[in-house]
Protein backbone atom coordinates (compact mmCIF):
# COMPACT_ATOMS: atom_id res chain seq x y z
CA UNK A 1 0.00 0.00 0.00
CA UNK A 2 1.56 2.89 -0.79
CA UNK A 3 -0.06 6.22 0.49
CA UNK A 4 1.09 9.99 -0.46
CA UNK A 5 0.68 12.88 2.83
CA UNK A 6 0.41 16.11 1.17
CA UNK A 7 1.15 18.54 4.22
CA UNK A 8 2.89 21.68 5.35
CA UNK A 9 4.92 21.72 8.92
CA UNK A 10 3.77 24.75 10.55
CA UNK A 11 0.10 23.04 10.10
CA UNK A 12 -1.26 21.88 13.50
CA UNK A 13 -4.34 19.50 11.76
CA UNK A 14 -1.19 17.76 9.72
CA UNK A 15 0.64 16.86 12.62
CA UNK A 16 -2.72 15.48 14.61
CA UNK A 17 -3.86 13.84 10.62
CA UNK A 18 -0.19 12.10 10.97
CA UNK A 19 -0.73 10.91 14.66
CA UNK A 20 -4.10 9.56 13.72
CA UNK A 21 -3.46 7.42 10.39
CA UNK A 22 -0.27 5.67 12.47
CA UNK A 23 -2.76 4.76 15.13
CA UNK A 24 -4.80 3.06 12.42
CA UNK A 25 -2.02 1.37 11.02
CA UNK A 26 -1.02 0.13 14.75
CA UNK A 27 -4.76 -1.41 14.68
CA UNK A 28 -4.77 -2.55 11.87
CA UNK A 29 -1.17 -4.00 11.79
CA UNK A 30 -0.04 -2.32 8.85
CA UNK A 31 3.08 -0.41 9.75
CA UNK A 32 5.43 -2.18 8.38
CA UNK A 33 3.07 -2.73 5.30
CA UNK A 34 2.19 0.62 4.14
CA UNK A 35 4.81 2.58 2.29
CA UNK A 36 4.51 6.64 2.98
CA UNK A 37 6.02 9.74 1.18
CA UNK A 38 5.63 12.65 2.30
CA UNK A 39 4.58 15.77 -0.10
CA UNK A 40 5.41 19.30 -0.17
CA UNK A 41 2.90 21.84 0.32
CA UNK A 42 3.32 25.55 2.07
CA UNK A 43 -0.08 27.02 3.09
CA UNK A 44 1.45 30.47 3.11
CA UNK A 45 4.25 30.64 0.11
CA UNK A 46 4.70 34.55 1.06
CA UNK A 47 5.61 33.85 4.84
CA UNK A 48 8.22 35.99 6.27
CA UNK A 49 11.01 34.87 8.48
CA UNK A 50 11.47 36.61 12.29
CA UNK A 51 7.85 38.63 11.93
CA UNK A 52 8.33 38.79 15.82
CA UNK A 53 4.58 37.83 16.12
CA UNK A 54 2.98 34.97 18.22
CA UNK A 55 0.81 32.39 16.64
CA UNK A 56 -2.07 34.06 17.91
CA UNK A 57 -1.48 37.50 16.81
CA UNK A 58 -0.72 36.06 13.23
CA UNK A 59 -3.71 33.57 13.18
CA UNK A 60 -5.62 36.97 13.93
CA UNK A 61 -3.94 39.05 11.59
CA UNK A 62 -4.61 36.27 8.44
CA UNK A 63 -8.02 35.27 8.95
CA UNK A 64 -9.62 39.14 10.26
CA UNK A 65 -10.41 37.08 13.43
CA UNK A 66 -9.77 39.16 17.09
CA UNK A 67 -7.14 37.69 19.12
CA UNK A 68 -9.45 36.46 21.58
CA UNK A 69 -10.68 33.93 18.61
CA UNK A 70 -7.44 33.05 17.71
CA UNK A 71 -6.76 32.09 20.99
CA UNK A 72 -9.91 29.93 21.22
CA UNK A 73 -8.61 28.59 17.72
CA UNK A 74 -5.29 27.48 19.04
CA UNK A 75 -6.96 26.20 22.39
CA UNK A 76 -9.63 24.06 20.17
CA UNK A 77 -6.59 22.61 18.30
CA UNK A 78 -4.48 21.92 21.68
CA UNK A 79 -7.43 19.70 23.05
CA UNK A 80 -7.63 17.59 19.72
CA UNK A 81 -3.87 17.42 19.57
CA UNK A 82 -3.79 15.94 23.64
CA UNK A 83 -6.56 13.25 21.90
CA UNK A 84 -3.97 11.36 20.34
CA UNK A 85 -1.64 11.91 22.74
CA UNK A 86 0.54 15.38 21.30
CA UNK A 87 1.61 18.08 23.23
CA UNK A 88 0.96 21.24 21.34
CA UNK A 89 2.42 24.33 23.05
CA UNK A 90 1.08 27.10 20.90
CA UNK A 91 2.36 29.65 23.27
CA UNK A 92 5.77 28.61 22.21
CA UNK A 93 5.14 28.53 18.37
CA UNK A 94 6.97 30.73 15.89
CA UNK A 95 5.68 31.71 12.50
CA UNK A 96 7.74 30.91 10.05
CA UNK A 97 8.49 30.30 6.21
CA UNK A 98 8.73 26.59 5.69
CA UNK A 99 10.06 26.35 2.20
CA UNK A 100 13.55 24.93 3.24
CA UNK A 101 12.54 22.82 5.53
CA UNK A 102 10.49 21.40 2.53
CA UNK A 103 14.03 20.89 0.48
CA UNK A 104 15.84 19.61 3.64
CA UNK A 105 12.80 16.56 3.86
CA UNK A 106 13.49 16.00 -0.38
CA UNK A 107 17.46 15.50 0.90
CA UNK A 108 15.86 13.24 3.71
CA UNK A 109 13.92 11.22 1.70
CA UNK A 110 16.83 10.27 -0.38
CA UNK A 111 18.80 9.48 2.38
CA UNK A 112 15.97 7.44 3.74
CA UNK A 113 14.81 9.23 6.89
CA UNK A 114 12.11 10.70 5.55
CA UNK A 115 9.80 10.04 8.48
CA UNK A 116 12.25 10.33 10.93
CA UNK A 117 12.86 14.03 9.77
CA UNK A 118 9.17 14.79 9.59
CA UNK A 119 8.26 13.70 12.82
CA UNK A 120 11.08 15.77 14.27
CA UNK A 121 10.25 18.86 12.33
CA UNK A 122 7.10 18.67 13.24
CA UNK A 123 7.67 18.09 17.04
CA UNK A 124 9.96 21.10 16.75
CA UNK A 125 7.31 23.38 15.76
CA UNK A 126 4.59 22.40 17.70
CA UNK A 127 6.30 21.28 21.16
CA UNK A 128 9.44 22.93 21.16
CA UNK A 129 8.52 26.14 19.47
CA UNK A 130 11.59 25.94 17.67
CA UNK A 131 11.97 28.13 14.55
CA UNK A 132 12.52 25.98 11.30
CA UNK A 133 12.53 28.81 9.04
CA UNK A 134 16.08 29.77 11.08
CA UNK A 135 18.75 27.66 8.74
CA UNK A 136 20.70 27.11 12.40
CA UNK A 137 18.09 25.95 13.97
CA UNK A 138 16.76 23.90 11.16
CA UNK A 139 20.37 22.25 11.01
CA UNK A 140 20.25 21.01 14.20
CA UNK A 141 16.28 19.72 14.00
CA UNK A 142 17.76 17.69 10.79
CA UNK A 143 20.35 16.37 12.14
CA UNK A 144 18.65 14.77 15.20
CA UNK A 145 16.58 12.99 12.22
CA UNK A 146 19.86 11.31 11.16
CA UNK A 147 21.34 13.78 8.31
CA UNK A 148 24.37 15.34 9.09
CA UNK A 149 24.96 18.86 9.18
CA UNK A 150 27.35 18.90 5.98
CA UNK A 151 24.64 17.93 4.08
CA UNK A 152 22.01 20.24 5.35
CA UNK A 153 24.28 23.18 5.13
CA UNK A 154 25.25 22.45 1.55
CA UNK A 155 22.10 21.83 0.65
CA UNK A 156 20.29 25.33 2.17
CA UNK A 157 23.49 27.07 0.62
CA UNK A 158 21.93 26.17 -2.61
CA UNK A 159 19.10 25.75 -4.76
CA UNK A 160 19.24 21.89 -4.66
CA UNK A 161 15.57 20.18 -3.98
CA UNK A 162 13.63 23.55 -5.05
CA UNK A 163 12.66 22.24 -7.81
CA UNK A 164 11.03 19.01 -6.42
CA UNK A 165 9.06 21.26 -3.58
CA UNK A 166 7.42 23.30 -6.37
CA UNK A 167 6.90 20.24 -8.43
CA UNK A 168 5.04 18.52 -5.51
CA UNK A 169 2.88 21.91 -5.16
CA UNK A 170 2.26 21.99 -8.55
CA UNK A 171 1.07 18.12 -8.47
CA UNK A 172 -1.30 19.48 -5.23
CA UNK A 173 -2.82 22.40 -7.32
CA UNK A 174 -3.45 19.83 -10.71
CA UNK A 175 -5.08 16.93 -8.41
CA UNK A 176 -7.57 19.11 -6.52
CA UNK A 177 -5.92 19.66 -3.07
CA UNK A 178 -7.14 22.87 -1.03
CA UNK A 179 -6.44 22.17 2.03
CA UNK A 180 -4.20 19.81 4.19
CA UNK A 181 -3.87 17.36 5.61
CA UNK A 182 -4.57 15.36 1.63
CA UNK A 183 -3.97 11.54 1.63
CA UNK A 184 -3.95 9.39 -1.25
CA UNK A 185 -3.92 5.88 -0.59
CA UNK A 186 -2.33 3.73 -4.39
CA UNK A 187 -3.41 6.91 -6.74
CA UNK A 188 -6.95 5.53 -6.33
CA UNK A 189 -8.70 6.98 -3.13
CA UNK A 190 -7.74 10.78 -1.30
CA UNK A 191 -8.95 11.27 2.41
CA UNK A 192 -8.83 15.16 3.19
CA UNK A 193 -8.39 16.58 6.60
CA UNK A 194 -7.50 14.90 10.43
CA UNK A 195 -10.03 12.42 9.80
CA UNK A 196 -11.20 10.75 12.89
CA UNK A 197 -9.17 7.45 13.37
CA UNK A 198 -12.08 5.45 12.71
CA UNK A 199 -12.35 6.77 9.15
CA UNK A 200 -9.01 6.23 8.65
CA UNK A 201 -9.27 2.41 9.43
CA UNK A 202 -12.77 2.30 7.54
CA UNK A 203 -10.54 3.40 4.58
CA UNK A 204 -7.67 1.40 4.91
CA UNK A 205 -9.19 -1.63 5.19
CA UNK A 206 -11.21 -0.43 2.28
CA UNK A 207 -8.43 -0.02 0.13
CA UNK A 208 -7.18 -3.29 1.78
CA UNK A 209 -10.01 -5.31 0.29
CA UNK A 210 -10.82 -3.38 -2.97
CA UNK A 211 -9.62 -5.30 -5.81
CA UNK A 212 -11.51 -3.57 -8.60
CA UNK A 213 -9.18 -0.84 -10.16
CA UNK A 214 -10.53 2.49 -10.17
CA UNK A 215 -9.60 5.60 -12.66
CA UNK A 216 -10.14 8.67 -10.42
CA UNK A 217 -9.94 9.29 -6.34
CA UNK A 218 -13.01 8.17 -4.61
CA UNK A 219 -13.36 10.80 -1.39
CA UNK A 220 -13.58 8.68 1.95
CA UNK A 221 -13.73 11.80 3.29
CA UNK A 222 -16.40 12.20 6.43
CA UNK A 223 -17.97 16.08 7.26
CA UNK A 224 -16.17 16.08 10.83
CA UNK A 225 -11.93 16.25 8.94
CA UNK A 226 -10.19 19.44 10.45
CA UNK A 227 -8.07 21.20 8.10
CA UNK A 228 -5.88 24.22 7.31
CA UNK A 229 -6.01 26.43 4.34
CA UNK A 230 -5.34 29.40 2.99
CA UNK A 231 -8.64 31.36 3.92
CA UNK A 232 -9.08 29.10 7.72
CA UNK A 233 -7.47 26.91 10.29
């Protein structure tokens, strides 16, 4: 089974959508079964580096929403994230352009720590409140994932791996994604949003016992998936 995560880092519903498809592979016994690549995809291209605003004050600022909201936003998202069993600390959390850390995970997945380097990034973000748009401090997150810090350094001194991060957008854009979290499960089924885990193991072991080969995605997607965009999170 081979299943594609479309996501972006600084995306708290990603993170929790991540958590809650590996729980339904630990039910379902698929872990070592399922092969998983993870996709590029920045919900805010245009982010700036070192804004010296809080999560809050920029969730406000995006979406016209009074910092009050935003702070009901970000304590909604906390309680779901504590469900299966994250720690989000959004009082910690730095805004931040994520396009690098994008081209460090295309050096990880060639080196084979893909989701090694994923979990830590996103761990980093949403635990640590580390910056990963800081190239320092996104050397050291990648290198606790396994890469060493040669490689990172050469590789964010360069242009190497932009071209497969806007390639992966692109891809995004041309198969319908709007929002993430966007699974697609063998090019025939998406799921869109932090499904519930239940949905997710409804659709794996749909996918599991469908034999008949489909052209197009079939949406398991249920009303209740959480996700971010570039008009809500």
């Amino acid at each position: 089974m081979k299943i594609e995560v479309w996501s972006d880092y600084v995306c708290p519903f990603c993170y929790i959508g991540k958590r809650k498809l590996e729980q339904a592979f630990e039910q379902l016994s698929l872990k070592e079964k399922a092969e998983i690549t993870y996709k590029s995809f920045e919900l805010d291209p245009e982010a700036k580096k070192n804004t010296g605003m809080s999560i809050n004050e920029k969730l406000a600022s995006k979406y016209g929403r009074s910092l009050q909201e935003a702070e009901e936003m970000t304590k909604n998202m906390t309680q779901q994230a504590a469900e299966v069993g994250l720690n989000f600390q959004f009082d910690k959390m730095i805004p931040t352009n994520t396009f690098d850390a994008h081209r460090i995970a295309k050096l990880a997945e060639q080196k084979g720590v893909e989701k090694e380097l994923t979990e830590q990034l996103f761990q980093a973000v949403f635990t640590y409140g580390i910056d990963i748009g800081d190239r320092e401090e996104l050397v050291k997150v990648a290198s606790q994932s396994g890469l060493s810090e040669e490689s990172v350094l050469e590789i964010l001194e360069s242009g190497d791996y932009s071209q497969e991060v806007r390639s992966e957008e692109s891809e995004a854009f041309e198969i319908g994604v709007q929002g993430v979290p966007f699974f697609v499960i063998n090019r025939k089924y998406a799921i869109s949003g932090a499904q519930p885990t239940e949905v997710f193991i409804q659709s794996l072991q749909k996918v599991i016992e469908e034999e008949k080969s489909v052209s197009s995605f079939q949406s398991l997607t249920s009303e209740r998936g959480a996700s971010c965009t570039d008009e809500s999170c």
